[in-house]
C-alpha atoms as a PDB file:
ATOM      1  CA  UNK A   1      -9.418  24.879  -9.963  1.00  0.00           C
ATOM      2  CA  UNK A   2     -11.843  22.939  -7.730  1.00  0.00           C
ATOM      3  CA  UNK A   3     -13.525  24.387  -4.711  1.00  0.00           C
ATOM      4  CA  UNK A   4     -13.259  20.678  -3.318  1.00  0.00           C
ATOM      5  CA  UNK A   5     -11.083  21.200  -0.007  1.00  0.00           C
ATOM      6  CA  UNK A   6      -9.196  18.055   0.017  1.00  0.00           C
ATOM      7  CA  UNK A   7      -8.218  18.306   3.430  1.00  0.00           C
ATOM      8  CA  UNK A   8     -11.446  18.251   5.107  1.00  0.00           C
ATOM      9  CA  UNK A   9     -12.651  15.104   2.568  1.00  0.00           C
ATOM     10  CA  UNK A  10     -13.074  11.675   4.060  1.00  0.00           C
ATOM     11  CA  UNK A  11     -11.839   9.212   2.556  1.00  0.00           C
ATOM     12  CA  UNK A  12     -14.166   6.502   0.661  1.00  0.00           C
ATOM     13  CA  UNK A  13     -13.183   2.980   1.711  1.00  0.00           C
ATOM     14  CA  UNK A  14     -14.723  -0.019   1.020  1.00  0.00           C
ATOM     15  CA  UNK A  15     -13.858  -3.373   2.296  1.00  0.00           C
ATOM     16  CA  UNK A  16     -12.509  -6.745   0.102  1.00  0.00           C
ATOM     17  CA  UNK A  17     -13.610  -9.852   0.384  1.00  0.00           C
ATOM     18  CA  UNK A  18     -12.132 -12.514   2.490  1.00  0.00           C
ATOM     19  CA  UNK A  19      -8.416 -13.289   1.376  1.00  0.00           C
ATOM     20  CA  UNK A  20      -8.945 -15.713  -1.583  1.00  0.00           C
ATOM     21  CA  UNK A  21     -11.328 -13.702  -3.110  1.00  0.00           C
ATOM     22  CA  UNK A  22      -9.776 -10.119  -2.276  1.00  0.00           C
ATOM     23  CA  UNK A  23      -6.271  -9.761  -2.218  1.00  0.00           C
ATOM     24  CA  UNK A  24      -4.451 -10.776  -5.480  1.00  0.00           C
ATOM     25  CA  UNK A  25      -1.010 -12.194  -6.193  1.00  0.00           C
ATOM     26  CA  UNK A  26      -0.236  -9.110  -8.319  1.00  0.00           C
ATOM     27  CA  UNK A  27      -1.160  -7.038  -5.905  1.00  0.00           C
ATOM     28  CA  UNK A  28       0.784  -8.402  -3.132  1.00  0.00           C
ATOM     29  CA  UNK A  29       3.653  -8.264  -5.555  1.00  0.00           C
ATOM     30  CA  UNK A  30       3.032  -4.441  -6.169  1.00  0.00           C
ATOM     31  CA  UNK A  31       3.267  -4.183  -2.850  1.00  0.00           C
ATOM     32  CA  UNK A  32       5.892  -5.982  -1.520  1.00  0.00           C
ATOM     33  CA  UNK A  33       8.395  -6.557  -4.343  1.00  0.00           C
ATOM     34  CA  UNK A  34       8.818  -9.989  -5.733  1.00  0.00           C
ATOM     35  CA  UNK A  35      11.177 -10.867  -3.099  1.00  0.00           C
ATOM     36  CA  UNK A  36       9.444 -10.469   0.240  1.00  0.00           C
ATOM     37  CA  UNK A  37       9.558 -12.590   2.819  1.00  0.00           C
ATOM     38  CA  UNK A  38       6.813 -15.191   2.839  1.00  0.00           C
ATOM     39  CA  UNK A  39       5.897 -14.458   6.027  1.00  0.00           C
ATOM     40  CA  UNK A  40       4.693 -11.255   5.151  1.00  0.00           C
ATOM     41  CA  UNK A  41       3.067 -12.009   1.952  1.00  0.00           C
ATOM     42  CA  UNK A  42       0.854 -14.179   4.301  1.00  0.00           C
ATOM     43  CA  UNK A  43      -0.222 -11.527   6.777  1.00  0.00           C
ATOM     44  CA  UNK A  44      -0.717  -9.098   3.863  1.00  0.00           C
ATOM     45  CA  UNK A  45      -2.862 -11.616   2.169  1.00  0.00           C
ATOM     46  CA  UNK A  46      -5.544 -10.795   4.877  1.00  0.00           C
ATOM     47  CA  UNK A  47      -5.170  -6.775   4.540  1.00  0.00           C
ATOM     48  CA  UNK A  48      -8.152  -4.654   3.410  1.00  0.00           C
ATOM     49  CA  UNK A  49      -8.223  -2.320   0.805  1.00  0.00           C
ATOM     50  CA  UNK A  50      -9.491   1.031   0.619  1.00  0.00           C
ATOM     51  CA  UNK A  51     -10.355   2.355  -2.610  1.00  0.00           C
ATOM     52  CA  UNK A  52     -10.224   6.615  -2.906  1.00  0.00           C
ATOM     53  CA  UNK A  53     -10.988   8.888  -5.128  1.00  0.00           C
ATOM     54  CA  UNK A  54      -9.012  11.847  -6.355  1.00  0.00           C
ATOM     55  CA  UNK A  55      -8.612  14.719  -3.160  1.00  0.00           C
ATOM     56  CA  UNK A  56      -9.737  12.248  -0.445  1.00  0.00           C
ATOM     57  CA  UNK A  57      -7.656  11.955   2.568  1.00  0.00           C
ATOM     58  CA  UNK A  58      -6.078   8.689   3.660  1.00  0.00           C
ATOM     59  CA  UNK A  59      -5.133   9.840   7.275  1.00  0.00           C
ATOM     60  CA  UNK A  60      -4.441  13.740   8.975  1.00  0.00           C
ATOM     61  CA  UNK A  61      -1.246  15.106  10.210  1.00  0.00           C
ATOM     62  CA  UNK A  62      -1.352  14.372  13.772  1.00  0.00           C
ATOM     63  CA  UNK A  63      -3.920  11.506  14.038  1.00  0.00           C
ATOM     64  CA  UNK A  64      -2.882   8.127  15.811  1.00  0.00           C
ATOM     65  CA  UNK A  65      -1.235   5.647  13.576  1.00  0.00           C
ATOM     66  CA  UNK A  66      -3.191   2.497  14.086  1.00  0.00           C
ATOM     67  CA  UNK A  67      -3.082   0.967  10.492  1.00  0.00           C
ATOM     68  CA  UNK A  68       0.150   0.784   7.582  1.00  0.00           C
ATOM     69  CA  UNK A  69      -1.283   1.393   4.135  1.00  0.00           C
ATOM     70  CA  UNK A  70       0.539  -0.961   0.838  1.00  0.00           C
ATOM     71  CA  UNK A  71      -0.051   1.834  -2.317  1.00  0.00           C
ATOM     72  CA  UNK A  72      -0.563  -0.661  -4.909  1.00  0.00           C
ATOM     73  CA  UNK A  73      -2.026   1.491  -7.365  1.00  0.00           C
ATOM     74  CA  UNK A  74      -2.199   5.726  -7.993  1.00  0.00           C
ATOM     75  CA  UNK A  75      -0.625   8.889  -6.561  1.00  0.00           C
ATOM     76  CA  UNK A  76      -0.707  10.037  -3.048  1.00  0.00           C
ATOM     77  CA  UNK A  77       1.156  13.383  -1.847  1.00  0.00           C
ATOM     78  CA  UNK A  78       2.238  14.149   1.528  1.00  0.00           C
ATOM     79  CA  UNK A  79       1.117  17.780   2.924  1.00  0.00           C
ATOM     80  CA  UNK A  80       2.712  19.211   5.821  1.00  0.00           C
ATOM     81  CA  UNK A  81       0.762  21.715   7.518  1.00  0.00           C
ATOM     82  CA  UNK A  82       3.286  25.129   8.747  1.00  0.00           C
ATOM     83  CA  UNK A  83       3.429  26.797  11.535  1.00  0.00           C
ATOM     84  CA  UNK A  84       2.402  29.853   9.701  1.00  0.00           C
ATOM     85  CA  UNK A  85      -0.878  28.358   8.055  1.00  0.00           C
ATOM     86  CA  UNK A  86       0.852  27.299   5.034  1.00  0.00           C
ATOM     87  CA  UNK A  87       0.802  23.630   3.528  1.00  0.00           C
ATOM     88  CA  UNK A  88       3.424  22.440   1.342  1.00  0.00           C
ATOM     89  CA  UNK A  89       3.729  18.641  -0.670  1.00  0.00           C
ATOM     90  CA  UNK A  90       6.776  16.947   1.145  1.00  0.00           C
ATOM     91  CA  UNK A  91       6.420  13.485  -1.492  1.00  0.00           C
ATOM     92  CA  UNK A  92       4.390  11.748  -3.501  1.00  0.00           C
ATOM     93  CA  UNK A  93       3.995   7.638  -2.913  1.00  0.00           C
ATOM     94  CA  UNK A  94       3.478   5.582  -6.086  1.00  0.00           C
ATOM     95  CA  UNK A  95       2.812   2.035  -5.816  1.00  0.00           C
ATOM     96  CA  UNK A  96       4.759  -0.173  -3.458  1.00  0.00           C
ATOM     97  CA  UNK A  97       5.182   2.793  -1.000  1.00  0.00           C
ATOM     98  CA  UNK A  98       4.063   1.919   2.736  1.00  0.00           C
ATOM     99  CA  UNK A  99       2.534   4.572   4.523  1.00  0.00           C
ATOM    100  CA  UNK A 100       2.340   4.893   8.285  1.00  0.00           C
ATOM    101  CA  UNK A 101       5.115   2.863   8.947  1.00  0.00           C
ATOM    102  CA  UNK A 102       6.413   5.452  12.065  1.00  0.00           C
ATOM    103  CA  UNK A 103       3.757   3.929  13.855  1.00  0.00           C
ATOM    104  CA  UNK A 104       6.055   1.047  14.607  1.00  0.00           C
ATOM    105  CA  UNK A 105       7.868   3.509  16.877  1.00  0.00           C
ATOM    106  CA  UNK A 106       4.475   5.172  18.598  1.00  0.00           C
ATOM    107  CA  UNK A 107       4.690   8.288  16.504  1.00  0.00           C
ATOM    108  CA  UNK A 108       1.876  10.257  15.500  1.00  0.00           C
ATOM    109  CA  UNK A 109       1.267  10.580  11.358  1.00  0.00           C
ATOM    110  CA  UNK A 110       3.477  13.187  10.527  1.00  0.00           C
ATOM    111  CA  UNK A 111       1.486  14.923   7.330  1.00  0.00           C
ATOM    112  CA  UNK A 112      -1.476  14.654   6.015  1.00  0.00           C
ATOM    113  CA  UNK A 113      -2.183  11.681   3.075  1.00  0.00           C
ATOM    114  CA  UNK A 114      -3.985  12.937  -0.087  1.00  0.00           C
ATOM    115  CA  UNK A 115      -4.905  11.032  -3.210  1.00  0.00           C
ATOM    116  CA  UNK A 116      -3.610  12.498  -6.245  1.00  0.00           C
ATOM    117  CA  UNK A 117      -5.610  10.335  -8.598  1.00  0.00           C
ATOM    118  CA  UNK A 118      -7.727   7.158  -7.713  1.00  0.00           C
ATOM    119  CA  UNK A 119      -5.695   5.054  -5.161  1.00  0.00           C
ATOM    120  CA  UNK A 120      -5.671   1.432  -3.868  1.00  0.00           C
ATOM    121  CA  UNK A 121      -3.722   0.596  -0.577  1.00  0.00           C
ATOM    122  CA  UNK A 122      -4.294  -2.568   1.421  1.00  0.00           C
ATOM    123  CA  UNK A 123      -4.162  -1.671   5.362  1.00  0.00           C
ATOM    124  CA  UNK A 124      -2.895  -3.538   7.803  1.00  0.00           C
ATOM    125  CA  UNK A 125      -3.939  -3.094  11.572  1.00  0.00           C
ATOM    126  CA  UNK A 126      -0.414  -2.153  12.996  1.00  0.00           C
ATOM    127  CA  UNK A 127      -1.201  -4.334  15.878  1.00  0.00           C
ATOM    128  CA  UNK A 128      -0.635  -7.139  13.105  1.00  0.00           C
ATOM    129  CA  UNK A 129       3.094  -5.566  12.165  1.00  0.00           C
ATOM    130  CA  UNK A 130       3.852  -4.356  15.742  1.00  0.00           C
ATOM    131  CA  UNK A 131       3.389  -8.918  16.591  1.00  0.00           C
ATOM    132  CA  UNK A 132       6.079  -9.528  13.944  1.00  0.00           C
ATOM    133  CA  UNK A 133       8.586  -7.567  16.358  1.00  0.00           C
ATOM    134  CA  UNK A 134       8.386 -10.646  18.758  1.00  0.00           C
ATOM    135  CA  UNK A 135       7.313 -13.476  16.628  1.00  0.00           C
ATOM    136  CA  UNK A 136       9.309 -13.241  13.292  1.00  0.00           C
ATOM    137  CA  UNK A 137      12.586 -10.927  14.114  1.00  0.00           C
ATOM    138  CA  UNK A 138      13.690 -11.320  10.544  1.00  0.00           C
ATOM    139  CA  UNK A 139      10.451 -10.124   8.689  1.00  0.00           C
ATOM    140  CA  UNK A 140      10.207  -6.974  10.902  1.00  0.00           C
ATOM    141  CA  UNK A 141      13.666  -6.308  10.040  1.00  0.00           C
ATOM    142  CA  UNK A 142      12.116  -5.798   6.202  1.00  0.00           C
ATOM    143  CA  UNK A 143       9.925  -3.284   6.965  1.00  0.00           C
ATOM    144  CA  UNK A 144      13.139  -0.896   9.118  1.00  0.00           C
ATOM    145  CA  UNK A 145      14.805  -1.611   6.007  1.00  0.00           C
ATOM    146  CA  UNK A 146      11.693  -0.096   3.834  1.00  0.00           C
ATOM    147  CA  UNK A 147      11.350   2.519   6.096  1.00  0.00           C
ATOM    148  CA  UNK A 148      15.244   3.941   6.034  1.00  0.00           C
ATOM    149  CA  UNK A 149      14.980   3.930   2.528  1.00  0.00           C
ATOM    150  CA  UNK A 150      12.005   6.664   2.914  1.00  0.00           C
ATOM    151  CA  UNK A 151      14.683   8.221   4.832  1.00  0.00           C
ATOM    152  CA  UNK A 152      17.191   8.066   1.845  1.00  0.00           C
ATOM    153  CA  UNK A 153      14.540   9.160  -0.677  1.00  0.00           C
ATOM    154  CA  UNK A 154      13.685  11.880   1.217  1.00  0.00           C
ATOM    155  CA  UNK A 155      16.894  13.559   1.552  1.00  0.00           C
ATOM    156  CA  UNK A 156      17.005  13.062  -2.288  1.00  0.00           C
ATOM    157  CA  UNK A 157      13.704  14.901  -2.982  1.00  0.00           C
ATOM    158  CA  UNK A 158      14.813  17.949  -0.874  1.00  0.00           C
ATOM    159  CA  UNK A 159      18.410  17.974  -2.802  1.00  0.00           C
ATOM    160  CA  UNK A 160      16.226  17.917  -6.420  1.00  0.00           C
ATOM    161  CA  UNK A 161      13.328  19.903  -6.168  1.00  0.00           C
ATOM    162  CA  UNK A 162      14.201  22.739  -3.332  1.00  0.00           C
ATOM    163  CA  UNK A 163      18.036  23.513  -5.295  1.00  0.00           C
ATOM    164  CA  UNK A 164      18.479  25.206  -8.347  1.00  0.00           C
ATOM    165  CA  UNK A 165      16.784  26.906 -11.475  1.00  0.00           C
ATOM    166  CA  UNK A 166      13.298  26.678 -11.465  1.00  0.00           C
ATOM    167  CA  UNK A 167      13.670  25.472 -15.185  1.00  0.00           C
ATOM    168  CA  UNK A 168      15.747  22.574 -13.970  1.00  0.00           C
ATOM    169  CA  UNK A 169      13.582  22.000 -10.988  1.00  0.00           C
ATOM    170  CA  UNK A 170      10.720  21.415 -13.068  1.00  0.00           C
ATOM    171  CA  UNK A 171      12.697  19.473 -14.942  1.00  0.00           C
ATOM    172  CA  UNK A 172      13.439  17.121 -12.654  1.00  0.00           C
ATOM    173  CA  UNK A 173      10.085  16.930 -11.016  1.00  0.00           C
ATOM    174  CA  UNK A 174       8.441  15.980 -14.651  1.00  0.00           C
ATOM    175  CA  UNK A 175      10.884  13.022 -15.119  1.00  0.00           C
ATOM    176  CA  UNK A 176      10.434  11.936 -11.497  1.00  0.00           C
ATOM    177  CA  UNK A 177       6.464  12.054 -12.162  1.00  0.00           C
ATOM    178  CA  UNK A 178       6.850  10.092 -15.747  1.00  0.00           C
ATOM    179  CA  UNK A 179       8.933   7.201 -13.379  1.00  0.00           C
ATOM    180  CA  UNK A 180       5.392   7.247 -11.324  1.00  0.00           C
ATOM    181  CA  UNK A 181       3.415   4.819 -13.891  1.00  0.00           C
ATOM    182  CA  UNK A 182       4.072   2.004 -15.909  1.00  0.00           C
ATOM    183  CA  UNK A 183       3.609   2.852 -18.937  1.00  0.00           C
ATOM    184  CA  UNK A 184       4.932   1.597 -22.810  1.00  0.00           C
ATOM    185  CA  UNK A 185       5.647   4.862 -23.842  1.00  0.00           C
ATOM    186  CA  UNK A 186       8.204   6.375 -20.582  1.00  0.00           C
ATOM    187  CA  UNK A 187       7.771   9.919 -22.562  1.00  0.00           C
ATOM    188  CA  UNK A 188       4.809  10.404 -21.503  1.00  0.00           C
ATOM    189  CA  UNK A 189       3.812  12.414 -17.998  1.00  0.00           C
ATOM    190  CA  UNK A 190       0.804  12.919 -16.459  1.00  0.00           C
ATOM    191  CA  UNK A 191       1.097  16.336 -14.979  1.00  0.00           C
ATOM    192  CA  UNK A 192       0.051  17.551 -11.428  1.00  0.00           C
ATOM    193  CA  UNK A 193      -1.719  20.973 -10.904  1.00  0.00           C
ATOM    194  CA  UNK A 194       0.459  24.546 -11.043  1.00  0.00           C
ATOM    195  CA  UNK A 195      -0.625  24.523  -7.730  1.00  0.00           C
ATOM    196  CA  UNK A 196       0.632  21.469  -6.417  1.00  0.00           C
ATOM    197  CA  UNK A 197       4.056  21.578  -8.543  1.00  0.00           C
ATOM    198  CA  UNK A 198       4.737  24.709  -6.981  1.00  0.00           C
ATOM    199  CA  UNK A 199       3.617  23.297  -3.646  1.00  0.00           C
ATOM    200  CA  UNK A 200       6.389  20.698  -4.305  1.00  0.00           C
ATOM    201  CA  UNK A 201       9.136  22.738  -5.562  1.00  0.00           C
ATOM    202  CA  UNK A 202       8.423  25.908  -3.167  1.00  0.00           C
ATOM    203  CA  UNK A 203       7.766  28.638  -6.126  1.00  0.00           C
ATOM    204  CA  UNK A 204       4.535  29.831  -7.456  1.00  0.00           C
ATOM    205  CA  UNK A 205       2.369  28.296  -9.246  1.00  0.00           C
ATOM    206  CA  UNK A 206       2.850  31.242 -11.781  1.00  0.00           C
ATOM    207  CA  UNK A 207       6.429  30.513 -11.758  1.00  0.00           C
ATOM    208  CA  UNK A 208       5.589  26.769 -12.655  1.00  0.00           C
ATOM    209  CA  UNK A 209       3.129  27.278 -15.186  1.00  0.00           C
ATOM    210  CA  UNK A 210       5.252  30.060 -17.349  1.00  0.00           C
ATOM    211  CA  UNK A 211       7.849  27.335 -16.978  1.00  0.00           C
ATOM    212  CA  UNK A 212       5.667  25.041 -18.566  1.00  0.00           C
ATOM    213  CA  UNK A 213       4.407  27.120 -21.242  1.00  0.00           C
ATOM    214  CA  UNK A 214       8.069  27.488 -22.408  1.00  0.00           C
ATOM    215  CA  UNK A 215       8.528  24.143 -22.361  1.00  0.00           C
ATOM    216  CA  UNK A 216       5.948  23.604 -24.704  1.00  0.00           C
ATOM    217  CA  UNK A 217       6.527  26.375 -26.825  1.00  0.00           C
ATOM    218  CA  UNK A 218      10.070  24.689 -27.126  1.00  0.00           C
ATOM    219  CA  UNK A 219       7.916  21.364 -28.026  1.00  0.00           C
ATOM    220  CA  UNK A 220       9.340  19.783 -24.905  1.00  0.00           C
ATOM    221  CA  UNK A 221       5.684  19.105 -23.877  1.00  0.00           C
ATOM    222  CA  UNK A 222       3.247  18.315 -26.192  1.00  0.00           C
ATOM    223  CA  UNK A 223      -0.575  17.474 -25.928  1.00  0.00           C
ATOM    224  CA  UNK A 224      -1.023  13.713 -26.266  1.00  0.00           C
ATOM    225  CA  UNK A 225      -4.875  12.996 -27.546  1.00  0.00           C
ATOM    226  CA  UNK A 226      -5.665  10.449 -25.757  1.00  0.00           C
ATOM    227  CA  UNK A 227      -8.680  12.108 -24.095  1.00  0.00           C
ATOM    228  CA  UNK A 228      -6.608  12.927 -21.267  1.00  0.00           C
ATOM    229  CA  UNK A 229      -6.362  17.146 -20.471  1.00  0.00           C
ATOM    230  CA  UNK A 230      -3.160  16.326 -18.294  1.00  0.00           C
ATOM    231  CA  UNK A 231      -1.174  13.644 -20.244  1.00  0.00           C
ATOM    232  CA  UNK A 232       1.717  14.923 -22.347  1.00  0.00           C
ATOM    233  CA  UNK A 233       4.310  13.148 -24.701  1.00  0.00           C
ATOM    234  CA  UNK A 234       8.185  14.733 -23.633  1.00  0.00           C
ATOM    235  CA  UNK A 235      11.528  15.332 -25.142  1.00  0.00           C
ATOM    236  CA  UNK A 236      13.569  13.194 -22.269  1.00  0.00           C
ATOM    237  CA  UNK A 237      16.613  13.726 -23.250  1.00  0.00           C
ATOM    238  CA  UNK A 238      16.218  17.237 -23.832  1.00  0.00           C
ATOM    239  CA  UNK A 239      14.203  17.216 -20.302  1.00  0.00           C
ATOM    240  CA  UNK A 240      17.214  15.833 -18.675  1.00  0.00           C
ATOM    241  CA  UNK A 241      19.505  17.747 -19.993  1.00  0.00           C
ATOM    242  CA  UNK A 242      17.663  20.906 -18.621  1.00  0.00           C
ATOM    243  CA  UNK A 243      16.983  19.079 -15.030  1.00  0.00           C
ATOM    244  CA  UNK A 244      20.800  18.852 -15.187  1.00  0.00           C
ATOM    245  CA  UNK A 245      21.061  22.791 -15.194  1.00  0.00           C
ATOM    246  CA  UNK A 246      23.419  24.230 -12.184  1.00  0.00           C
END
């Protein structure tokens, strides 16, 4: 495992180019959905993007919120530092997540933003969202909306990964990672660290990776070549018939 403390890593950002020659169509899509409010697809038109590398940081629990961050491509996991000196992965964001968004009511950044793999966001100054409040009612609206389902999705990742068998909590976490990335093939998952798995499900990483090894003993996993250590071709239905597991 690397040494690399991705917690104490800046993040690499670098600037686009003025809109017309930065932001994309596609991307605003990505991160937006196709049916967003025009309004909004204008101001994030003029957003910046910040390109980072696997294990930098995007922001620190407890900094100031003063920009919202469009994922529009890669993995980022949430880590909430504990009390007791312990740090735990409390989501992942794939693209078309918005991050920062409880800036809109003053509050602090609640965990600590870590790319996963290399990430994309275009950031918004939250000056620029906090003006829709008063200037276009209806668009702001859009973003609460975004922001309760978080709210939703978060009550479902507690209910999937923290309940249960380990076997079907893996499970469930390696279907909910192959949903991460478009890809032609949905079998195939791209698999997080022992570490972080168990980071997200609250066991070991021991626990995780005997799990694993079972699962590709079983020839529920399997190796794809593709050049790729971490990419593996899956049995889905047998995967969700384990995830199911009481």
């Amino acid at each position: 495992m690397s040494t690399h403390d991705p917690l104490n890593s800046p993040a690499r950002t670098r600037d686009a180019a003025p809109v017309g020659n930065g932001v994309t169509p596609a991307e605003i899509a990505v991160a937006l959905g196709a049916d967003a409010p025009t309004p909004l697809q204008s101001l994030i038109a003029n957003a910046r993007h910040m390109f980072c590398e696997p294990q930098d940081v995007l922001y620190h629990q407890g900094d100031r919120v003063d920009t919202v961050s469009f994922v529009t491509s890669g993995l980022v996991k949430l880590v909430a530092h504990l009390r007791n000196g312990r740090a735990r992965i409390v989501r992942l964001h794939r693209p078309g997540s918005v991050l920062g968004l409880s800036g809109l009511c003053g509050e602090q950044h609640e965990h600590t933003a870590v790319a996963v793999t290399p990430v994309t966001v275009l950031r918004l100054p939250l000056g620029a969202l906090l003006r829709l409040r008063s200037d276009d009612p209806v668009t702001y609206v859009t973003l609460v909306e975004r922001w309760h389902d978080y709210l939703r999705d978060a009550d479902t990742w507690i209910t999937q990964f923290s309940t249960g068998p380990i076997r079907g909590r893996v499970a469930r976490l390696l279907v909910f990672l192959a949903d991460f990335e478009s890809r032609a093939d949905e079998s195939q998952v791209q698999l997080l660290t022992c570490e972080e798995m168990g980071s997200i499900l609250g066991v070991t990483s021991e626990s995780v990776s005997r799990t694993l090894a079972d699962f590709k003993r079983r020839h529920i996993l399997a190796h794809h070549d593709n050049g790729s250590r971490e990419l593996y071709e899956t049995d889905v239905e047998r995967l969700h018939d384990i995830a199911g597991e009481e």
